[in-house]
N, C-alpha and C. Protein backbone atom coordinates (compact mmCIF):
# COMPACT_ATOMS: atom_id res chain seq x y z
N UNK A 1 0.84 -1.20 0.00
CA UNK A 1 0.00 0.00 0.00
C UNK A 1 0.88 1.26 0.00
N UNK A 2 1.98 0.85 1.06
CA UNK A 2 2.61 2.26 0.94
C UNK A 2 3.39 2.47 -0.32
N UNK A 3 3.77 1.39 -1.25
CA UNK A 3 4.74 1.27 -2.21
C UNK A 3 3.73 2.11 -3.64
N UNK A 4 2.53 1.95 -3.88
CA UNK A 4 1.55 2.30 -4.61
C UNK A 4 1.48 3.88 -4.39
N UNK A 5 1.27 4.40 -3.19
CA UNK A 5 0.96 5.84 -2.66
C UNK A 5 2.46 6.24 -3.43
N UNK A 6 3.62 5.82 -2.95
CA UNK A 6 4.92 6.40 -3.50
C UNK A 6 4.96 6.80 -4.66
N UNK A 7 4.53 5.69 -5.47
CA UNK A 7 4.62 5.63 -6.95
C UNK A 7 3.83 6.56 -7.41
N UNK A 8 2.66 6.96 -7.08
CA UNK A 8 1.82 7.66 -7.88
C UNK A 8 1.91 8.99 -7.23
N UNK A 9 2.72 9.45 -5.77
CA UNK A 9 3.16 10.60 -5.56
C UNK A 9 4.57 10.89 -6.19
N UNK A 10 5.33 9.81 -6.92
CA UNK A 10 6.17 10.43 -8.12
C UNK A 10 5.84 10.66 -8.80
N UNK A 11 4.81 10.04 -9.54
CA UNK A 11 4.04 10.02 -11.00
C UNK A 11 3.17 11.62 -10.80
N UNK A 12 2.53 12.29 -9.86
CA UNK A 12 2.19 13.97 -10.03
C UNK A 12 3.56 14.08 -9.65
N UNK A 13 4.16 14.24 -9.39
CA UNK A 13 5.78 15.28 -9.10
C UNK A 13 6.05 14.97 -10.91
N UNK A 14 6.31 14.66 -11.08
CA UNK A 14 7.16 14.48 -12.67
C UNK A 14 5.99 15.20 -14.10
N UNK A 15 4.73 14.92 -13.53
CA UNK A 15 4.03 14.97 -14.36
C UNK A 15 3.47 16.56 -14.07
N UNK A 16 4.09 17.25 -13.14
CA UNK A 16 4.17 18.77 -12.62
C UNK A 16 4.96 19.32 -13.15
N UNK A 17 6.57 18.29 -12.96
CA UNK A 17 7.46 19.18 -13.24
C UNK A 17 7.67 19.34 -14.75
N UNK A 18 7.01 18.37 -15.18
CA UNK A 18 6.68 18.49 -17.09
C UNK A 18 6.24 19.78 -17.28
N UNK A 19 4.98 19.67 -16.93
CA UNK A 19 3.98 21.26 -16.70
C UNK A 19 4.74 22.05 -16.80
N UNK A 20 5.43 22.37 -15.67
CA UNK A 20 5.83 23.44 -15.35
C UNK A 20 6.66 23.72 -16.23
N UNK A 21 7.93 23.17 -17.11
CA UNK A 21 8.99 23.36 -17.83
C UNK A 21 8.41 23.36 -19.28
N UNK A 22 7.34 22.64 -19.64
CA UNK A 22 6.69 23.09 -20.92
C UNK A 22 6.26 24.62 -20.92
N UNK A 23 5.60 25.01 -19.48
CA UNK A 23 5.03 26.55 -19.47
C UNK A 23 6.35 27.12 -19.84
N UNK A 24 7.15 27.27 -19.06
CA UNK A 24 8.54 28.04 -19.18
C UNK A 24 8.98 28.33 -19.89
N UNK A 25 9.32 27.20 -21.03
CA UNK A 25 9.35 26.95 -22.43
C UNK A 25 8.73 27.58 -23.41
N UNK A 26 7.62 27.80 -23.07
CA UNK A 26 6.63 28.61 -24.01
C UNK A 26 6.55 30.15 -23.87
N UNK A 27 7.11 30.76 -22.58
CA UNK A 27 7.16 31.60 -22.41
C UNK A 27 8.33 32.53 -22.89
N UNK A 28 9.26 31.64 -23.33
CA UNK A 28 10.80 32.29 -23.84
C UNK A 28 10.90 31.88 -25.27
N UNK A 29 9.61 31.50 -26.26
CA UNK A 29 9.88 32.01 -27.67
C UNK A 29 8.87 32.73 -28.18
N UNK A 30 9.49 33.66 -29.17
CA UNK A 30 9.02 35.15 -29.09
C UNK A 30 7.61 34.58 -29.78
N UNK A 31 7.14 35.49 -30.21
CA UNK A 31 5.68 35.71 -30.84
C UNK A 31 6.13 35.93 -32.54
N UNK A 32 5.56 35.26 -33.43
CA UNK A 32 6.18 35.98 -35.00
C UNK A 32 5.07 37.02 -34.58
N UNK A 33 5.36 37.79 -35.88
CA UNK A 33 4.89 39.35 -36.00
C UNK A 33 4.65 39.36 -37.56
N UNK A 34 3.69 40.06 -37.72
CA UNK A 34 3.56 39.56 -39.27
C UNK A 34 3.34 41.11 -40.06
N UNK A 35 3.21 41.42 -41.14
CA UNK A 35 3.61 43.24 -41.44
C UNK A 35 3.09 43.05 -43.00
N UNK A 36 2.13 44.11 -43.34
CA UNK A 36 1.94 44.68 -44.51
C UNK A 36 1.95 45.85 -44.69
N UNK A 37 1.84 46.44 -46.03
CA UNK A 37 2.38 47.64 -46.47
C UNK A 37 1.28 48.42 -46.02
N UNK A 38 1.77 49.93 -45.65
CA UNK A 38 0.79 50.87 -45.41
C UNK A 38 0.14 51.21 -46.89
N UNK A 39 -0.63 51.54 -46.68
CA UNK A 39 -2.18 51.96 -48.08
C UNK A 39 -1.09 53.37 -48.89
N UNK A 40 -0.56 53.16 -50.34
CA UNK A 40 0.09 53.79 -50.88
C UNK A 40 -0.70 54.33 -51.73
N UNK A 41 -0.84 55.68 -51.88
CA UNK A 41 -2.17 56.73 -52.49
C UNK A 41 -1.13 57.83 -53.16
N UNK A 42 -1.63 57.71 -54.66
CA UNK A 42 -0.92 59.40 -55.10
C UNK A 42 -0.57 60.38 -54.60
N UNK A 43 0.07 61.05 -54.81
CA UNK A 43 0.21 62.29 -54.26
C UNK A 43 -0.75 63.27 -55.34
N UNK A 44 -0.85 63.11 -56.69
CA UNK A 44 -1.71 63.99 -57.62
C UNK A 44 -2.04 62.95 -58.45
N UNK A 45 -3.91 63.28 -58.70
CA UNK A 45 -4.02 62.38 -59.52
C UNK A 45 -4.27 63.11 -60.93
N UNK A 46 -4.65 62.77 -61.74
CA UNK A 46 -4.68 63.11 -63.48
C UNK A 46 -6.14 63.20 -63.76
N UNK A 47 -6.29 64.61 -64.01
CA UNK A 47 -7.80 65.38 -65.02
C UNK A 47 -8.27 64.10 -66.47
N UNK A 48 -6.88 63.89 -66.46
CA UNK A 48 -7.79 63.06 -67.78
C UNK A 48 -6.53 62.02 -67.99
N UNK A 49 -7.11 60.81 -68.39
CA UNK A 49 -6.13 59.73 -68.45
C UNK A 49 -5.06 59.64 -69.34
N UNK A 50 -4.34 59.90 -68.81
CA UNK A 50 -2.80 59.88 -70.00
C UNK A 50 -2.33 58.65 -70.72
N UNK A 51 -3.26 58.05 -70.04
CA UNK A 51 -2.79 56.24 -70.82
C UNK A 51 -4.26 55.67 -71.13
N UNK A 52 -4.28 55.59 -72.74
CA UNK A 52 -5.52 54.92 -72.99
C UNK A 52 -5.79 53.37 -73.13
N UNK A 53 -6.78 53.03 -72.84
CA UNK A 53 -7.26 51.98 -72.93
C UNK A 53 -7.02 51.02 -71.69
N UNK A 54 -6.91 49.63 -71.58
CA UNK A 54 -6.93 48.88 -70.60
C UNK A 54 -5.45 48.87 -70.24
N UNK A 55 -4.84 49.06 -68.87
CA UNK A 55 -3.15 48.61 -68.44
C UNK A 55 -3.21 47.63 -67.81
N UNK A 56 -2.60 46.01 -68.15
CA UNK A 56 -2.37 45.42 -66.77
C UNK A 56 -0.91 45.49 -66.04
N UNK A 57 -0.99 44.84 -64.73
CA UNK A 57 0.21 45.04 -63.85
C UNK A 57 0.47 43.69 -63.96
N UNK A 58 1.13 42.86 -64.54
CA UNK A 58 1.96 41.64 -64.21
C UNK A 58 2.58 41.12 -63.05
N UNK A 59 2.55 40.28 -62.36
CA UNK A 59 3.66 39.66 -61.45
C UNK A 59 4.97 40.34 -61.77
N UNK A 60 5.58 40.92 -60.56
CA UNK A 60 6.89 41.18 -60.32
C UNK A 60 7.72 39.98 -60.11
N UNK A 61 8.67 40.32 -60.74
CA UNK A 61 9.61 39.04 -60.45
C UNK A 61 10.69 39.64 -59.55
N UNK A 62 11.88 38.78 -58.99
CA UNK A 62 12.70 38.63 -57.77
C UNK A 62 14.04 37.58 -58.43
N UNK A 63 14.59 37.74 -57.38
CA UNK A 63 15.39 36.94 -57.05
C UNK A 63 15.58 36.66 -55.90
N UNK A 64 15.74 35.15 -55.54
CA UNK A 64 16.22 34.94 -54.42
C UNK A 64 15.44 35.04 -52.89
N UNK A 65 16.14 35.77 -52.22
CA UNK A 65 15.63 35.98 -50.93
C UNK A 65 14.41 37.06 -50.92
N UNK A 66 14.64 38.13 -51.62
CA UNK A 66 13.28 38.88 -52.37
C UNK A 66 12.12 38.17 -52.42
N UNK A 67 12.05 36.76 -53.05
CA UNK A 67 10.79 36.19 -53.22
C UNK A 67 10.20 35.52 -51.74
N UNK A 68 10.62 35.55 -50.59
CA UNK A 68 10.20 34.88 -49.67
C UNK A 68 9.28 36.18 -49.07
N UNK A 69 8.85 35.44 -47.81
CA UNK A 69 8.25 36.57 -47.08
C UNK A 69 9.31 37.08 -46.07
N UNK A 70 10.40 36.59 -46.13
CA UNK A 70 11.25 37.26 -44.57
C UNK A 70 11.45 38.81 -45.47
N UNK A 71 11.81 39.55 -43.72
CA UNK A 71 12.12 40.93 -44.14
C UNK A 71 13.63 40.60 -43.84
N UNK A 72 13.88 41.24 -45.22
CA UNK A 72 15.89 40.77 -44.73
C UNK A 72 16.32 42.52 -44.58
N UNK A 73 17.82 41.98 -43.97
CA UNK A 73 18.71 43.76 -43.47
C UNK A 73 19.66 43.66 -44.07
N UNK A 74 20.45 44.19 -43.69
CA UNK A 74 22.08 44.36 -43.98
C UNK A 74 22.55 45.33 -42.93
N UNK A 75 23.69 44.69 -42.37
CA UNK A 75 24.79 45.37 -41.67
C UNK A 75 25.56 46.44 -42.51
N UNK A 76 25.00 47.30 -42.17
CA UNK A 76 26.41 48.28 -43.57
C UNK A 76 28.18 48.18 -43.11
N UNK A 77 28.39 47.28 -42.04
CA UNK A 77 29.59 46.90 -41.90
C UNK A 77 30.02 45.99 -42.94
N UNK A 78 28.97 44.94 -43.61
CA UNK A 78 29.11 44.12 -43.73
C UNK A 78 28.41 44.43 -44.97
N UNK A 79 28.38 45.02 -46.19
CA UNK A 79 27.12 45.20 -46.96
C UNK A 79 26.98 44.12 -47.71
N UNK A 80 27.78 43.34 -48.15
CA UNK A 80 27.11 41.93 -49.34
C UNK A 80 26.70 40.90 -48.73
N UNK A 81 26.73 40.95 -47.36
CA UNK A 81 25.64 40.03 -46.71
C UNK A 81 24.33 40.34 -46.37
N UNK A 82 23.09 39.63 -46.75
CA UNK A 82 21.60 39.64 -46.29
C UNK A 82 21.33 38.51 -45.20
N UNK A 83 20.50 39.34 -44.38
CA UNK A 83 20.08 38.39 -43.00
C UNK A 83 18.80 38.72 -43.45
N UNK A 84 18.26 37.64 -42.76
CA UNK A 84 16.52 37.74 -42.48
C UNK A 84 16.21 38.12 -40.92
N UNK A 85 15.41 38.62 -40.59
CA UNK A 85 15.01 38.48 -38.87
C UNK A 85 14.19 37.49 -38.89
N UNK A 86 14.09 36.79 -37.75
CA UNK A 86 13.35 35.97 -37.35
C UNK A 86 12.47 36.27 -36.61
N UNK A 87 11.01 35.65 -36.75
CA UNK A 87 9.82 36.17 -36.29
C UNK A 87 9.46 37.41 -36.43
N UNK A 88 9.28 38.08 -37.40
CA UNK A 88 9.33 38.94 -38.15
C UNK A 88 9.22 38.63 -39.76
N UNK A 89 7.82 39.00 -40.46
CA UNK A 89 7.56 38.17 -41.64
C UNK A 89 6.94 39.38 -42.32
N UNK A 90 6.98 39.01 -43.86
CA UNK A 90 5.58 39.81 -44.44
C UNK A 90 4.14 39.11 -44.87
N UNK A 91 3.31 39.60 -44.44
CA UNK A 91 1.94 38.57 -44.82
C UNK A 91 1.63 38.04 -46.03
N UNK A 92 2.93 38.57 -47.21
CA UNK A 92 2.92 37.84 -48.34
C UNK A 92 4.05 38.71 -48.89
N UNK A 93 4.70 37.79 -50.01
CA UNK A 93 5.86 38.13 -50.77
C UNK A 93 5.90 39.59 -50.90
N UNK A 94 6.92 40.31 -50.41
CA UNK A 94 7.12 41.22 -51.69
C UNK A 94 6.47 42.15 -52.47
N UNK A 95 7.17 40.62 -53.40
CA UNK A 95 6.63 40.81 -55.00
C UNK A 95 5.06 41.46 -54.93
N UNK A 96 4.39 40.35 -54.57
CA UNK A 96 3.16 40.47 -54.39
C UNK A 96 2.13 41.48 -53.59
N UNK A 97 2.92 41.80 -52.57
CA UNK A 97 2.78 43.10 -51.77
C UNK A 97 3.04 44.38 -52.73
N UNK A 98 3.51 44.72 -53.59
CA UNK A 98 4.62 45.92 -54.29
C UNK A 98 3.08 45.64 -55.41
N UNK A 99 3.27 44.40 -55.86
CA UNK A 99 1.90 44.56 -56.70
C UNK A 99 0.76 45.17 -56.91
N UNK A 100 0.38 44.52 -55.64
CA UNK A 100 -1.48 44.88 -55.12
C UNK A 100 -1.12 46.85 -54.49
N UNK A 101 -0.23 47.12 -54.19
CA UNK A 101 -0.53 48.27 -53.80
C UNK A 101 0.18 48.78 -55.04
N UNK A 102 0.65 48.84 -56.45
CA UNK A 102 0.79 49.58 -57.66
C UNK A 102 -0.32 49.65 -58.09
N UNK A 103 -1.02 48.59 -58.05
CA UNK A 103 -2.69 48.41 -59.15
C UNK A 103 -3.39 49.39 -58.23
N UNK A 104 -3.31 49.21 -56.72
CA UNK A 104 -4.64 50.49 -55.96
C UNK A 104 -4.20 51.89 -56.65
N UNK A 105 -2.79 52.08 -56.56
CA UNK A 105 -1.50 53.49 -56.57
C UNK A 105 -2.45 53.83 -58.18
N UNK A 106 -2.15 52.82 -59.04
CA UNK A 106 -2.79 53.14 -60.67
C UNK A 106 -3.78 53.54 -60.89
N UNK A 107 -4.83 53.03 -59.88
CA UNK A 107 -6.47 53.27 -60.09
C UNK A 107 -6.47 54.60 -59.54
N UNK A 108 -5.89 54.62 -58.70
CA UNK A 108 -6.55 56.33 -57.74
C UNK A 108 -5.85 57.28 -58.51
N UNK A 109 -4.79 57.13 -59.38
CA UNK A 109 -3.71 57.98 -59.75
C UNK A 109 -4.63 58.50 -61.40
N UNK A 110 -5.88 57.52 -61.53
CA UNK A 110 -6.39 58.01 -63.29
C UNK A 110 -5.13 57.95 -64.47
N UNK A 111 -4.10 56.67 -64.26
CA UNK A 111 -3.23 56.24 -65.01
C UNK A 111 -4.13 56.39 -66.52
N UNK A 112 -4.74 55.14 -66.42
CA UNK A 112 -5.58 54.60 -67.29
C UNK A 112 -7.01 54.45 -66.89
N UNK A 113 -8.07 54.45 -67.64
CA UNK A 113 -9.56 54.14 -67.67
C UNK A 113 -9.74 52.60 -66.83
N UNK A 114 -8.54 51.67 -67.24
CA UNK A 114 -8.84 50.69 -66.90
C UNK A 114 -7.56 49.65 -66.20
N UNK A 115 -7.73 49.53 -64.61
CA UNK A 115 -6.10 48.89 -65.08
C UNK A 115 -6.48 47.58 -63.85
N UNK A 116 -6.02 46.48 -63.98
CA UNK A 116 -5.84 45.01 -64.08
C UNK A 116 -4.81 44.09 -63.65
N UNK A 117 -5.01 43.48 -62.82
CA UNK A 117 -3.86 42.37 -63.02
C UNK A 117 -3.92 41.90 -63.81
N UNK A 118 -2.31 41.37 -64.15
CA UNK A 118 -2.25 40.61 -65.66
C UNK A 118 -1.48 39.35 -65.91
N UNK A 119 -2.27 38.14 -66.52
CA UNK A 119 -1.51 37.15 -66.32
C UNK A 119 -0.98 36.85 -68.47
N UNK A 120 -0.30 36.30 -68.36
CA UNK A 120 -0.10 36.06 -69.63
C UNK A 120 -1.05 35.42 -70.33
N UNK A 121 -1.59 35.69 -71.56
CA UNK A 121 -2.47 35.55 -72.68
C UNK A 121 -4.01 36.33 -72.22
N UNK A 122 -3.80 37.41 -71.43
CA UNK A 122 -4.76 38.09 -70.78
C UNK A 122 -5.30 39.80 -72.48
N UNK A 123 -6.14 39.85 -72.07
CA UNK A 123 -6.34 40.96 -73.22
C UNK A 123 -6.21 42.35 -72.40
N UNK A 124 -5.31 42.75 -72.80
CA UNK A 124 -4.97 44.24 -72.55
C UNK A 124 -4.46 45.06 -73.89
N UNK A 125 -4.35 46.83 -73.14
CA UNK A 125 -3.64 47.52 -74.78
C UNK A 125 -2.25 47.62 -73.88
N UNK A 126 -1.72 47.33 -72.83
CA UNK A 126 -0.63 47.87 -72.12
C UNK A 126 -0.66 47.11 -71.04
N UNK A 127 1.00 46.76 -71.03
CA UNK A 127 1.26 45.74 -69.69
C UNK A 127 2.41 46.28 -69.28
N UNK A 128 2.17 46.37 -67.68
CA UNK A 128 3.53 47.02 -66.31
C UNK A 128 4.07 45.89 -65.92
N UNK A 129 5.39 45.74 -66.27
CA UNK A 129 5.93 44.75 -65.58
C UNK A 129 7.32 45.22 -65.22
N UNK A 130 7.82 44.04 -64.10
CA UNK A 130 8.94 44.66 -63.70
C UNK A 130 9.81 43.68 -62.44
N UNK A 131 10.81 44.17 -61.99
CA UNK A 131 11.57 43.41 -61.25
C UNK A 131 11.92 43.84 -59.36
N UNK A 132 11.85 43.47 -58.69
CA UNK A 132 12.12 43.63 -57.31
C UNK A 132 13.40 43.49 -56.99
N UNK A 133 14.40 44.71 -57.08
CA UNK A 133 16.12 44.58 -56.89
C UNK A 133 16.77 44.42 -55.35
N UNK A 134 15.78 45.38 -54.59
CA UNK A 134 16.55 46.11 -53.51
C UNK A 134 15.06 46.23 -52.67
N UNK A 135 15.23 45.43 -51.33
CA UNK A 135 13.86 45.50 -50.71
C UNK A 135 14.56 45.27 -49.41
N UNK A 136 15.28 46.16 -48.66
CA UNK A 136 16.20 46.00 -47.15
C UNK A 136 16.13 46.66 -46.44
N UNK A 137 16.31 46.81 -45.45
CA UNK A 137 16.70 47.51 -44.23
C UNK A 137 17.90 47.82 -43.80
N UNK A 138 18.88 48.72 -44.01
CA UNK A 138 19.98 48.73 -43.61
C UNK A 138 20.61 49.45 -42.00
N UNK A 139 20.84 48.65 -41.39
CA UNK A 139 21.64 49.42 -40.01
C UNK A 139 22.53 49.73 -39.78
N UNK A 140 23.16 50.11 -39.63
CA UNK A 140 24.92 51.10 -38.72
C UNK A 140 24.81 51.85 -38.16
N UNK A 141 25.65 52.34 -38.08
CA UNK A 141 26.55 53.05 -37.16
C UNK A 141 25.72 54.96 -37.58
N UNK A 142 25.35 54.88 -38.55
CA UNK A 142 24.83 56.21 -39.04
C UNK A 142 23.82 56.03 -38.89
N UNK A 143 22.92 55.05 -38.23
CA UNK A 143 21.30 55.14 -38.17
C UNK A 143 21.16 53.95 -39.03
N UNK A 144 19.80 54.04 -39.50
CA UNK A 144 18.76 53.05 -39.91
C UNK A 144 17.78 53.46 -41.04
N UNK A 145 18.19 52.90 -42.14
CA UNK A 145 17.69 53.16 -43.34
C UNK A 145 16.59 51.98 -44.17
N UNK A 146 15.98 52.72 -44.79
CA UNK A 146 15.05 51.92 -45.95
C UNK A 146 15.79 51.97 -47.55
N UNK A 147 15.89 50.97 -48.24
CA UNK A 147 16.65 50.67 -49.58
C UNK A 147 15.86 50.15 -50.50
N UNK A 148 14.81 50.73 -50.97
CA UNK A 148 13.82 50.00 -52.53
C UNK A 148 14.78 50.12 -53.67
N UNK A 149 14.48 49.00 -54.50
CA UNK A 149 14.94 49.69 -55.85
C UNK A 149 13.77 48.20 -56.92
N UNK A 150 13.83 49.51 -57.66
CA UNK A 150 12.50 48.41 -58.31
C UNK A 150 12.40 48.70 -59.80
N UNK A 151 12.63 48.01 -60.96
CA UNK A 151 13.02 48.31 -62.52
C UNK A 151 11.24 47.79 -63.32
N UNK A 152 11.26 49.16 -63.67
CA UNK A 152 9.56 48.93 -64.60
C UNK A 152 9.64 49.39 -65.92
N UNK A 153 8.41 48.28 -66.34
CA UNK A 153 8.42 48.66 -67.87
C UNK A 153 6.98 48.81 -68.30
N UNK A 154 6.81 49.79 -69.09
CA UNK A 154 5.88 49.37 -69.98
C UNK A 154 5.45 49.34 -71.27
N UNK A 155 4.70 48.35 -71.62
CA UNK A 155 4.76 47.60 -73.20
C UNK A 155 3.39 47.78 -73.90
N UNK A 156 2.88 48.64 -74.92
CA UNK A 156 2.02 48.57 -75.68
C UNK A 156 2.20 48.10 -77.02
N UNK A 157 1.74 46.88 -77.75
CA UNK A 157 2.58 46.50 -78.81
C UNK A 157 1.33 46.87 -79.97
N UNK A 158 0.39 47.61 -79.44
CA UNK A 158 -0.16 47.85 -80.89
C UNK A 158 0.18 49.42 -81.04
N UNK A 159 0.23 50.25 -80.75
CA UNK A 159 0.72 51.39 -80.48
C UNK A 159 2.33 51.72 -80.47
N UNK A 160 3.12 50.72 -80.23
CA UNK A 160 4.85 51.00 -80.15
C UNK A 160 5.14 51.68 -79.28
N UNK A 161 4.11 51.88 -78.35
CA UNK A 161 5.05 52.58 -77.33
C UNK A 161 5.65 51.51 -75.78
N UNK A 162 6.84 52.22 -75.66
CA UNK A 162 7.56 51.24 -74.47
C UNK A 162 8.10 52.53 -73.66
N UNK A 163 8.54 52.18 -72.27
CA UNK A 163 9.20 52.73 -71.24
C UNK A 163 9.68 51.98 -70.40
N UNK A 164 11.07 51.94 -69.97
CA UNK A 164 11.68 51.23 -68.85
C UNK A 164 12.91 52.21 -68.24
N UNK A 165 12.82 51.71 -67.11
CA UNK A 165 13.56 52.93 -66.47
C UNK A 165 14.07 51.97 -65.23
N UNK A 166 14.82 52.00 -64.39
CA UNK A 166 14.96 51.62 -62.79
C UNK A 166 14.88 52.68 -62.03
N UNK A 167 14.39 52.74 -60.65
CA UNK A 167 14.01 53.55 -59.80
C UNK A 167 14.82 53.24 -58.26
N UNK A 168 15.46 53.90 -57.88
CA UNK A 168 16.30 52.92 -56.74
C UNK A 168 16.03 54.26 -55.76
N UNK A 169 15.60 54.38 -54.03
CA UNK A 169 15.78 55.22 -53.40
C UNK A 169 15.90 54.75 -51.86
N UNK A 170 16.46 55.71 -51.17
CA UNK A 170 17.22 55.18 -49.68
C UNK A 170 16.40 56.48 -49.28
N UNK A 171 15.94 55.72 -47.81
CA UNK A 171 15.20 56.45 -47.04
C UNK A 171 15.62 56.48 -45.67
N UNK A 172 15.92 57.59 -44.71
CA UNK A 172 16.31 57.50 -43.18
C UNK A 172 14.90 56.84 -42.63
N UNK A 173 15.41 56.08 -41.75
CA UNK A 173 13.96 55.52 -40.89
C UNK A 173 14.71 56.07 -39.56
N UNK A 174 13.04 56.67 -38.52
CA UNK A 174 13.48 57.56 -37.33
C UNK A 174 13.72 56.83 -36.07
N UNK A 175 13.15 55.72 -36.03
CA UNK A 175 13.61 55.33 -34.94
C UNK A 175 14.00 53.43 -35.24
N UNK A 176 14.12 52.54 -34.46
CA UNK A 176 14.56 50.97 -34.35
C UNK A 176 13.46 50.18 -34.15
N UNK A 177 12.10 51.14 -34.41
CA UNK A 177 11.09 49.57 -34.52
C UNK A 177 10.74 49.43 -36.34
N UNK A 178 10.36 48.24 -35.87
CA UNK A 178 10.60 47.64 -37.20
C UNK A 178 8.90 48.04 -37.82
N UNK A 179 8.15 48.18 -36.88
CA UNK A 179 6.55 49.17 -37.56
C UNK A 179 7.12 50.39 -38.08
N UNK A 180 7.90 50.93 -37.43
CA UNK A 180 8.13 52.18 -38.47
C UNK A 180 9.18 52.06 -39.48
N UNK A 181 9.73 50.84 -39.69
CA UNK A 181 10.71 50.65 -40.61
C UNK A 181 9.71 50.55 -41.97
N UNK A 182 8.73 49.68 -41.61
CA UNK A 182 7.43 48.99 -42.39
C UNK A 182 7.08 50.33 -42.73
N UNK A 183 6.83 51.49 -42.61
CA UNK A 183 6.25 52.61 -42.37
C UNK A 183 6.77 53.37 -44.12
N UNK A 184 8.35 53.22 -43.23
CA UNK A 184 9.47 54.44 -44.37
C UNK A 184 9.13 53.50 -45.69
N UNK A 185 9.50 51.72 -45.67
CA UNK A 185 9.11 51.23 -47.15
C UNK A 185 7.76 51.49 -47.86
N UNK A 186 6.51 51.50 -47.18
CA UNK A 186 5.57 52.66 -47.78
C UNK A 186 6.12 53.85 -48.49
N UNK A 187 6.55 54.82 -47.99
CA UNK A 187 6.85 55.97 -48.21
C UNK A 187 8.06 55.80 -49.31
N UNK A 188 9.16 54.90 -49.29
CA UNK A 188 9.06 54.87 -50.56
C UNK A 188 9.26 54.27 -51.77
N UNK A 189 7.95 53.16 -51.39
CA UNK A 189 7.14 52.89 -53.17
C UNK A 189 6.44 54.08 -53.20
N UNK A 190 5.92 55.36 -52.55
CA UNK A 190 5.08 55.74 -53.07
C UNK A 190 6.07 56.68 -53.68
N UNK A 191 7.23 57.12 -53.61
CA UNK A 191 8.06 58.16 -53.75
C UNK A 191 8.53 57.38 -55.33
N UNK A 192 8.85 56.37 -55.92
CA UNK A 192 9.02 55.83 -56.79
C UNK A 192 7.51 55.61 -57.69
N UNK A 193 6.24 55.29 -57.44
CA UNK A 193 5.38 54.94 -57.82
C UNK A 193 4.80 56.77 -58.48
N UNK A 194 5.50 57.77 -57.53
CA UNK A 194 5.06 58.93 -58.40
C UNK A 194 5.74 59.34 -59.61
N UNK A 195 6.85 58.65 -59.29
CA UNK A 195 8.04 59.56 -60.47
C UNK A 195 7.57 58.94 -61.56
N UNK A 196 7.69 57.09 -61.07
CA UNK A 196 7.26 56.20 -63.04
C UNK A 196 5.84 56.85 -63.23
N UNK A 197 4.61 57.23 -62.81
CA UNK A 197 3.40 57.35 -63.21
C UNK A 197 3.67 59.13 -63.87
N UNK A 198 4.39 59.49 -63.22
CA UNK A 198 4.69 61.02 -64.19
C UNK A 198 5.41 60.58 -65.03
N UNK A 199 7.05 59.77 -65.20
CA UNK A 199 7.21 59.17 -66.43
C UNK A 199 6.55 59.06 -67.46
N UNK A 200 5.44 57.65 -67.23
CA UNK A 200 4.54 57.32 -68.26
C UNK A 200 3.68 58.46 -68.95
N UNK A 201 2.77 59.32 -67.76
CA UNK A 201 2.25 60.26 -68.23
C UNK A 201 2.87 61.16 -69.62
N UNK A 202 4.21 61.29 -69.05
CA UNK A 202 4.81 62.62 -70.39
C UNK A 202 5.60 62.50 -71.52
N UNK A 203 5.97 60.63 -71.51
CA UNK A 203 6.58 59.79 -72.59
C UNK A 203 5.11 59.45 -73.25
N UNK A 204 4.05 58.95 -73.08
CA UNK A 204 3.41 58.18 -73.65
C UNK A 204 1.90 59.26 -74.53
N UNK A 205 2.44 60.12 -74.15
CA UNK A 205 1.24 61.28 -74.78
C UNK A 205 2.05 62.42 -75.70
């Protein structure tokens, strides 16, 4: 009798001290954090559409670490290395992020009458496509910066008209959270998303 009581007053001690070290455990790994782009809106939009007919926006393409969802940095000690942070994500690629907020940026901006995602063998008079170069965060010793750089084109093949250009810009970010890092890369696609849409505007008319 007493050998039974023993046993099963080890059996709660162990099966406590499990408890307890699973809680513990759980309490010392972080939380992911997950981040999308702030709502990117013209700065001026257009009296009358400078681009006729239907535009679509194509999939951006990448390379590499670009195409994932981590947000990667760079040490500017160290600049040809990319890190990712951990627990710390974007709620979708990129690519795909840079996308969906060009097509809102296009519509509010009165690019075109009509503008679209675009997949190949899709009917359009004009297709935006383009590449994702430079999508980082850089830290040192001088502060904390934002680094876009993003190469666009666009193709009307019944008309002959084309434009491609690259757009690359570095932004100070004000303080070390990474919401306001998320913040400055808003600020600037939209700082790039004005220049190509005035581009297009004064090449294509």
């Amino acid at each position: 009798m007493i050998k039974l009581q023993y046993k099963k007053l080890m059996l709660t001690m162990l099966i406590g001290t499990a408890l307890i070290s699973g809680c513990a455990g759980r309490t010392n790994v972080p939380d992911d954090h997950f981040y999308q782009l702030p709502e990117i809106l013209p700065t001026n939009s257009f009296n009358d559409y400078p681009v006729n007919g239907t535009v679509g926006v194509a999939p951006l393409h990448s390379d590499g670490l670009h195409g994932e969802r981590a947000i990667l940095y760079i040490d500017s000690k160290l600049p040809l290395e990319l890190h990712r942070y951990h627990y710390h994500h974007w709620t979708e690629s990129p690519p795909r992020l840079i996308r969906e907020s060009l097509l809102k940026y296009l519509r509010e901006s009165r690019l075109a009458p009509s503008v679209i995602r675009y997949e190949p063998g899709g009917q359009v008079d004009g297709v935006i496509s383009g590449k994702l170069i430079h999508f980082e965060r850089i830290t040192g010793p001088d502060g904390i910066k934002v680094e876009v750089a993003l190469e666009l084109e666009y193709n009307n093949q019944k008309l002959h008209q084309s434009w491609h250009e690259e757009y690359n810009i570095t932004l100070p970010v004000k303080n070390s959270s990474l919401h306001n890092t998320i913040e400055v890369f808003g600020a600037a696609l939209q700082k790039i998303f004005d220049v190509f849409t005035s581009d297009l505007a004064s090449n294509l008319t």
